[in-house]
Protein backbone atom coordinates (compact mmCIF):
# COMPACT_ATOMS: atom_id res chain seq x y z
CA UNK A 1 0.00 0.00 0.00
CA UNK A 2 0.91 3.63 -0.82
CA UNK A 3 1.09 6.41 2.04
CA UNK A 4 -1.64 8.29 -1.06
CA UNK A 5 -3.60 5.12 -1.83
CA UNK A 6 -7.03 6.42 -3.15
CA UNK A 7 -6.30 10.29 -2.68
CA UNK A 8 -7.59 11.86 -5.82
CA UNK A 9 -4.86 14.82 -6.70
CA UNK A 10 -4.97 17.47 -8.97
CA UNK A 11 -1.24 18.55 -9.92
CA UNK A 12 -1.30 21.93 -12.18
CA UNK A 13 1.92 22.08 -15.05
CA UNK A 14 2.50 18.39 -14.22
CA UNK A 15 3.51 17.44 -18.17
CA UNK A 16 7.05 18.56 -17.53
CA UNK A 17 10.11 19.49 -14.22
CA UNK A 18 9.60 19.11 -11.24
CA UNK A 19 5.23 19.17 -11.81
CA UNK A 20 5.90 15.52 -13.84
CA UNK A 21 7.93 14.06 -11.41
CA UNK A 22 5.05 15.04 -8.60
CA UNK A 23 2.61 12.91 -10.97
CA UNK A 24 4.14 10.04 -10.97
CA UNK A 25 5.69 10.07 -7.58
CA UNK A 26 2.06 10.53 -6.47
CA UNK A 27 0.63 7.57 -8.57
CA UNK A 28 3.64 5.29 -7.48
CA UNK A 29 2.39 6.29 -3.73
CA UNK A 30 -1.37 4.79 -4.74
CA UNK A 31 -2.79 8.12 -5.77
CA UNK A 32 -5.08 9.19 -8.53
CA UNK A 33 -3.68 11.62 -10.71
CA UNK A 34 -5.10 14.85 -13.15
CA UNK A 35 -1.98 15.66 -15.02
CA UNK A 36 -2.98 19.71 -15.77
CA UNK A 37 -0.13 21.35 -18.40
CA UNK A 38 -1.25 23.55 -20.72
CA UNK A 39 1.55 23.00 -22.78
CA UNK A 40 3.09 26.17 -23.62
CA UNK A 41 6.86 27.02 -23.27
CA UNK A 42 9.10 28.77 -20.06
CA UNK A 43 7.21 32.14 -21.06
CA UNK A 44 3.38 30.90 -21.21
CA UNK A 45 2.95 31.13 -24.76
CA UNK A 46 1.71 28.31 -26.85
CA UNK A 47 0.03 25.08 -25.67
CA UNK A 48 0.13 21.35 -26.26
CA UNK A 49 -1.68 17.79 -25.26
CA UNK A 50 1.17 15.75 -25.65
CA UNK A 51 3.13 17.15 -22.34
CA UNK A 52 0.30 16.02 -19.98
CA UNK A 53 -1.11 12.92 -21.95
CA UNK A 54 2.94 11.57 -21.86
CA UNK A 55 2.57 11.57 -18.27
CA UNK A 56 -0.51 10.04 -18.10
CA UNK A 57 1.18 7.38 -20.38
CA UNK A 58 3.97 7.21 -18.01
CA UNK A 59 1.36 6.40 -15.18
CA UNK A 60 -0.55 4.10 -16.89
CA UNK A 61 2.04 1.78 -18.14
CA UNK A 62 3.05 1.64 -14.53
CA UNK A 63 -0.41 0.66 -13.54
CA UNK A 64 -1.54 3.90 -11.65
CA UNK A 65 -4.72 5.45 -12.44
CA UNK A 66 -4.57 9.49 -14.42
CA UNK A 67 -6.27 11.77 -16.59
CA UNK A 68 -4.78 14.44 -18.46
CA UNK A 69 -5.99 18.40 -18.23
CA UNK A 70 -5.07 21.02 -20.78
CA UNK A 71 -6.67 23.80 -19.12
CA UNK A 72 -4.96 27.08 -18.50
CA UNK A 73 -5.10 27.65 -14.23
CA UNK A 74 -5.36 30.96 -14.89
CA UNK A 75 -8.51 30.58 -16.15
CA UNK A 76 -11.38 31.11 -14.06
CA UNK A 77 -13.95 28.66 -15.87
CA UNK A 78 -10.74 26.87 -17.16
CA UNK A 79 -9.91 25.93 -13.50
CA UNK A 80 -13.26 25.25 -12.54
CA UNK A 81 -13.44 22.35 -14.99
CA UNK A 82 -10.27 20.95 -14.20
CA UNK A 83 -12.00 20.84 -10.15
CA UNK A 84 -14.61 19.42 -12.11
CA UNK A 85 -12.88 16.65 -13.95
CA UNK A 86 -11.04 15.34 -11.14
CA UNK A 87 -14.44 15.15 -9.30
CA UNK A 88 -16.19 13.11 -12.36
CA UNK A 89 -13.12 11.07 -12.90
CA UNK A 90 -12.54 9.81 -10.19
CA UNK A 91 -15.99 10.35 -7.56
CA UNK A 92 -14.00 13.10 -5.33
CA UNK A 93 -11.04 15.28 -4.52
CA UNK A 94 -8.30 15.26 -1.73
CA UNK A 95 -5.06 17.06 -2.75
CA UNK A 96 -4.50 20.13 -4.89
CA UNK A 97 -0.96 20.42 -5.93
CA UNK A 98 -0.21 24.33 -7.24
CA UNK A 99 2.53 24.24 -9.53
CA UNK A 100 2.15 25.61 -12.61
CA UNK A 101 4.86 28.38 -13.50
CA UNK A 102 6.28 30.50 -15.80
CA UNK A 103 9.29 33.07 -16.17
CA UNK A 104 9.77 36.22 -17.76
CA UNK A 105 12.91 37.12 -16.07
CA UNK A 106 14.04 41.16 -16.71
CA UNK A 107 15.60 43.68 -14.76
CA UNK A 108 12.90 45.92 -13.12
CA UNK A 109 13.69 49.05 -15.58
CA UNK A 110 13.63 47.20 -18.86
CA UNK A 111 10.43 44.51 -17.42
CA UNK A 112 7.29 45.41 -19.78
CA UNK A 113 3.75 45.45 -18.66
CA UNK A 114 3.03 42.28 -20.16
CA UNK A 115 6.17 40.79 -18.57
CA UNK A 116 4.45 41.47 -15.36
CA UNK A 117 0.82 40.63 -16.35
CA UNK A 118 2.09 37.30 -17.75
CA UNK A 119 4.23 36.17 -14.75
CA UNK A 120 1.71 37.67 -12.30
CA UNK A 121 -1.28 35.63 -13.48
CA UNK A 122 -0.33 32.36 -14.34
CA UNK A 123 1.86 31.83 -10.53
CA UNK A 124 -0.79 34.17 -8.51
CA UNK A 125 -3.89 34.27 -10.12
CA UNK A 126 -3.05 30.17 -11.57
CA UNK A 127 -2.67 29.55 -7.55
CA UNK A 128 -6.12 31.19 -6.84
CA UNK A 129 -8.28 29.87 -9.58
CA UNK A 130 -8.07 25.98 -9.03
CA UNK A 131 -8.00 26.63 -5.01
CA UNK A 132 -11.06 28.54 -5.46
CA UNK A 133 -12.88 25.81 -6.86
CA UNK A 134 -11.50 23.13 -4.51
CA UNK A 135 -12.45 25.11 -1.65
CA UNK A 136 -16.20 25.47 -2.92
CA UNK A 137 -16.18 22.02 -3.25
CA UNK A 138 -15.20 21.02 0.11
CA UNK A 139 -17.08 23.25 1.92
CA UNK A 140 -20.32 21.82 -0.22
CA UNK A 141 -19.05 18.56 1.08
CA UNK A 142 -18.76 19.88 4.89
CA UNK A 143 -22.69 21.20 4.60
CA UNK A 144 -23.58 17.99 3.40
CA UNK A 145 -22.36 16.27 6.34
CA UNK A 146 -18.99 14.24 4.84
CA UNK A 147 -16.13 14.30 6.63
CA UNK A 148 -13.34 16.07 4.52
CA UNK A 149 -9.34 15.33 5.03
CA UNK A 150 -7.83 17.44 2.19
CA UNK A 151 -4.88 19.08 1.71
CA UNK A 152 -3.75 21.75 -0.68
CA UNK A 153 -0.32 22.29 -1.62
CA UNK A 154 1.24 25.78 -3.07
CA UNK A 155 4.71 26.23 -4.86
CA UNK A 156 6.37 29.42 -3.80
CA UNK A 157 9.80 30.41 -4.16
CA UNK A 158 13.35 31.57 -2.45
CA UNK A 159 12.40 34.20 -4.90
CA UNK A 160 9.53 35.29 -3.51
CA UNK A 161 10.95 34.56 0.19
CA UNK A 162 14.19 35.81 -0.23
CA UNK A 163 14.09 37.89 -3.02
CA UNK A 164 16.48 37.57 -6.39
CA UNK A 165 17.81 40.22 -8.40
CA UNK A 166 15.89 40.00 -11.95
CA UNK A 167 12.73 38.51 -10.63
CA UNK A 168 10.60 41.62 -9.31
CA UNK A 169 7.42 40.14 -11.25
CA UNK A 170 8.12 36.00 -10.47
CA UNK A 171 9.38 37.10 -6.78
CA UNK A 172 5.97 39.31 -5.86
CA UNK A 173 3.91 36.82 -7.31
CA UNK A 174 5.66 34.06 -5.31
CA UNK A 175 5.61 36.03 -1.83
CA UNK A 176 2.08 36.42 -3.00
CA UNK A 177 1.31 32.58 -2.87
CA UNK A 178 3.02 32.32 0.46
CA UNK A 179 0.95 34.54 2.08
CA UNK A 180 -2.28 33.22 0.19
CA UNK A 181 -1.47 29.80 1.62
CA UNK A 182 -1.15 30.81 5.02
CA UNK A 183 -4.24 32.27 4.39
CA UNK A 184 -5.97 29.74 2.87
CA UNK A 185 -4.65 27.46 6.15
CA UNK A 186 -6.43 30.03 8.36
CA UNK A 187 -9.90 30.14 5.96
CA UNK A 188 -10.49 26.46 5.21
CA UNK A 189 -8.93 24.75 8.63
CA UNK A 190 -13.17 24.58 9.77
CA UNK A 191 -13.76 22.55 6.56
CA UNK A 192 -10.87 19.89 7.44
CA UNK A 193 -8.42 21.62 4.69
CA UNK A 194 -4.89 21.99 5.23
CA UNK A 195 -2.50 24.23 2.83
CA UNK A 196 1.15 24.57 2.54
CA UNK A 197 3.64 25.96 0.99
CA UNK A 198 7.05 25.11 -0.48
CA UNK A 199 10.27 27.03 -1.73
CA UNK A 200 11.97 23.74 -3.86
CA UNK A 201 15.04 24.59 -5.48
CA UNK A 202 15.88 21.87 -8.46
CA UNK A 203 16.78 21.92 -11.97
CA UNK A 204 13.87 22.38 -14.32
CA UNK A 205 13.33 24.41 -17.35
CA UNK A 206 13.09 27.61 -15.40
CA UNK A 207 15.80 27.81 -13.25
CA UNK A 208 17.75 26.80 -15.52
CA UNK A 209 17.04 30.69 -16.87
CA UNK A 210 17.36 31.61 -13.42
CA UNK A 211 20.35 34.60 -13.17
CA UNK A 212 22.88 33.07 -11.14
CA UNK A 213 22.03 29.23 -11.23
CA UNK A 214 22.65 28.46 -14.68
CA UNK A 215 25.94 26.87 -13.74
CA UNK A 216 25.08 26.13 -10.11
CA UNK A 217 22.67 23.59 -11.26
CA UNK A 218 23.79 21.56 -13.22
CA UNK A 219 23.84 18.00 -13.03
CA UNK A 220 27.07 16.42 -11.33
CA UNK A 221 28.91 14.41 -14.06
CA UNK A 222 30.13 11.38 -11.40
CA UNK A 223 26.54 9.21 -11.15
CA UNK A 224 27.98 7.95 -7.72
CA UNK A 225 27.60 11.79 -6.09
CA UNK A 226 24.41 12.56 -4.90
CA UNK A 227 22.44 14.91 -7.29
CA UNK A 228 21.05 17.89 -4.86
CA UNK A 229 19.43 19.62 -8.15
CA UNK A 230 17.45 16.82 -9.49
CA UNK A 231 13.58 17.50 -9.55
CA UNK A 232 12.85 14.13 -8.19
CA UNK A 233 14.10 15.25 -4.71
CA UNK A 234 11.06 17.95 -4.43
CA UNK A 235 8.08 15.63 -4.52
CA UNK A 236 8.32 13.25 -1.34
CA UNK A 237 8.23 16.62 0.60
CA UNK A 238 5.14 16.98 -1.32
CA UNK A 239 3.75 13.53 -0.97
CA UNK A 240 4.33 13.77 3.12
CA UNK A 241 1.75 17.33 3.25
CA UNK A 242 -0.83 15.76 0.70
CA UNK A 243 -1.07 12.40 3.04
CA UNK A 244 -4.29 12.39 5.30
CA UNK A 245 -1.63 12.45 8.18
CA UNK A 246 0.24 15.55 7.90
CA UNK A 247 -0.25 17.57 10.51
CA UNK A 248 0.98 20.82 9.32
CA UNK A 249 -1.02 23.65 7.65
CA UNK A 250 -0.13 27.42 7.74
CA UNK A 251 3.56 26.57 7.38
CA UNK A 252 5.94 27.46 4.21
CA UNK A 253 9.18 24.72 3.61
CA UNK A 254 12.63 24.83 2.19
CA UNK A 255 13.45 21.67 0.23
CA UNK A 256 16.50 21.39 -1.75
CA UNK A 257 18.35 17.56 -2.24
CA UNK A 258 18.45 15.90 1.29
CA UNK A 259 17.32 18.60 3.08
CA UNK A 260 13.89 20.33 4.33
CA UNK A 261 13.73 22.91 6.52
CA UNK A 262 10.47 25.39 8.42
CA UNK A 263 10.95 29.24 7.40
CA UNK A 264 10.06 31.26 10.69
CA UNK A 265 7.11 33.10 9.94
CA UNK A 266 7.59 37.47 9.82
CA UNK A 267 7.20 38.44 13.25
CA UNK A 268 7.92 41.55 15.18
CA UNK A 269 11.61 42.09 15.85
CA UNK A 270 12.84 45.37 17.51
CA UNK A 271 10.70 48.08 18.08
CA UNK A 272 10.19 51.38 19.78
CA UNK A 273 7.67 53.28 21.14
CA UNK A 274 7.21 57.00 22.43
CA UNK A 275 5.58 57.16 25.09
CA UNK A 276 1.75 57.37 23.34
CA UNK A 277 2.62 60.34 21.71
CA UNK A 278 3.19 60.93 17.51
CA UNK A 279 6.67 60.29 17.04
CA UNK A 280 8.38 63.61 15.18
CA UNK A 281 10.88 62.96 12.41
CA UNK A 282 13.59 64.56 14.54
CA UNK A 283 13.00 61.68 17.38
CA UNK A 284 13.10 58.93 14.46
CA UNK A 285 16.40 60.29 13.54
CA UNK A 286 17.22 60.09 16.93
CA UNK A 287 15.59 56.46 18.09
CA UNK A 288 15.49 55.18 14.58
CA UNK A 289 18.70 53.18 14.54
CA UNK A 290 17.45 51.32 17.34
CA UNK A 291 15.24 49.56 15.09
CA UNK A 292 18.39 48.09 12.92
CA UNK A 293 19.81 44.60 14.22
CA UNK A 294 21.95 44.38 16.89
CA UNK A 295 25.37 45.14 15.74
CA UNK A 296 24.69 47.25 12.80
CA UNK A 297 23.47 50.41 14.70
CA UNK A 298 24.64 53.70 14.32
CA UNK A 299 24.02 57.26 16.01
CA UNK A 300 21.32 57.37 18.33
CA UNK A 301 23.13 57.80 21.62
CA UNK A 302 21.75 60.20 24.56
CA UNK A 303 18.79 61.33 22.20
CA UNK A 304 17.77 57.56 21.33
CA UNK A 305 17.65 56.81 25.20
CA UNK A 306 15.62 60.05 25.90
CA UNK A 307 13.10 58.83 22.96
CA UNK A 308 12.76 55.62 24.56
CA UNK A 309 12.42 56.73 28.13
């Protein structure tokens, strides 16, 4: 038995990277796939069957059970029948896996408007549409008094986390679906719905366009040394938070080769106050360095003590 035997998964851009090897690491776990790929190229243009339906192929020649979707995620209606499918397919849903990506890499004063628009709606708005959808669905299945045990499962980024130089659009849209997931955690917890968030770093077709990992990344040319780039490291982090077991939800994770690690949520770090009245800009000048990490403040002295009290 598989630790996903009978969990009916949605995976969005599973035809190729790192979104194929979640397909069939899920059906080789007992799961029952929708392959979604629209089929277009690193920049969302284009589209194609064959990316998903080899997949599918893949799956069913190992004797797993999968359907293949070639609807865009950023589609509204498009993600809506995708739900849909999985739900007709296969009699219900249990795991959505976000995924589906694109780049249009470009320093912030040459990035065009539909560099932006592109990048911003098929990782943000291509996160939202097929959650949407899920989410009605589950809650429909709450009212109707069946027990739900799903899980949802977003792809953010270091990107997004961390930031990267090139990547204003991919980066915001990638902080974006970290903070939707959390989100999501704290909206659809009441209808037994978990979501999560990972950062993988792997070699696919869009990192390796990534500034500054195009050499990093590649694959090590000694088959004995363990491979810390290849995509199938990424997807039994994935498998683990779409089993009915996984306790977390709320929580974005690190996974890159052997290792997976918890970010620490934003929380408040230093602070100052003045005594509940409207700071001035003179006192900020004074206090204001306060605020900087220990060991890289500067100025402040007598004033900055006076300020705080």
């Amino acid at each position: 038995m598989g630790s996903l035997d009978g969990r009916v998964t949605v995976i969005t851009g599973a035809g190729r990277g790192i979104g194929r090897q979640h397909a069939l690491f899920f059906a080789g776990e007992g799961a029952k796939v929708v392959v979604n790929d629209l089929g277009g190229d690193i920049h969302g243009e284009g589209g194609d069957r064959a990316p998903a339906q080899r997949v599918v192929d893949e799956i069913l020649a190992m004797g797993g059970e999968a359907v293949a979707n070639t609807d865009s995620v950023a589609d509204f209606e498009g993600a809506k029948r995708l739900i849909d499918q999985a739900i007709e397919v296969f009699g219900d849903l249990h795991v959505l896996v976000n995924n589906a990506g694109i780049l249009r890499d470009s320093m912030l004063v040459n990035m065009t408007e539909g560099d932006w628009d592109s990048v911003i709606a098929v990782h943000l708005k291509g996160h939202f549409c097929p959650t949407r959808h899920a989410a009605a669905y589950w809650r429909e299945q709450v009212k109707a008094g069946n027990e739900v045990n799903a899980s949802i499962i977003n792809t953010s980024s270091t990107s997004g986390v961390l930031g990267n130089v090139g990547q204003t659009n991919y980066g915001a849209a990638k902080a974006g679906i970290a903070a939707f997931s959390n989100i999501c955690a704290l909206e659809l917890g009441r209808y037994g719905v978990r979501s999560n968030a990972i950062t993988p770093i792997a070699r696919t077709r869009l990192t390796e366009q990534t500034p500054g990992l195009e050499d990093v990344i590649k694959a090590p040319t000694d088959p004995s040394v363990f491979d810390m780039y290849a995509p199938e490291n990424i997807s039994p982090l994935m498998g683990y938070l779409a089993t009915a077991e996984c306790p977390f939800s709320g929580e974005t994770f690190f996974v890159q080769g052997d290792v997976v690690a918890r970010y620490q949520p934003y929380s408040i770090a230093e602070k100052i106050s003045n005594d509940k009245e409207r700071w001035t800009v003179a006192q900020l000048i004074a206090a204001g360095p306060s605020l900087a990490p220990e060991g890289e403040r500067r100025g402040g002295g007598a004033e900055m003590g006076r300020a705080l009290g």
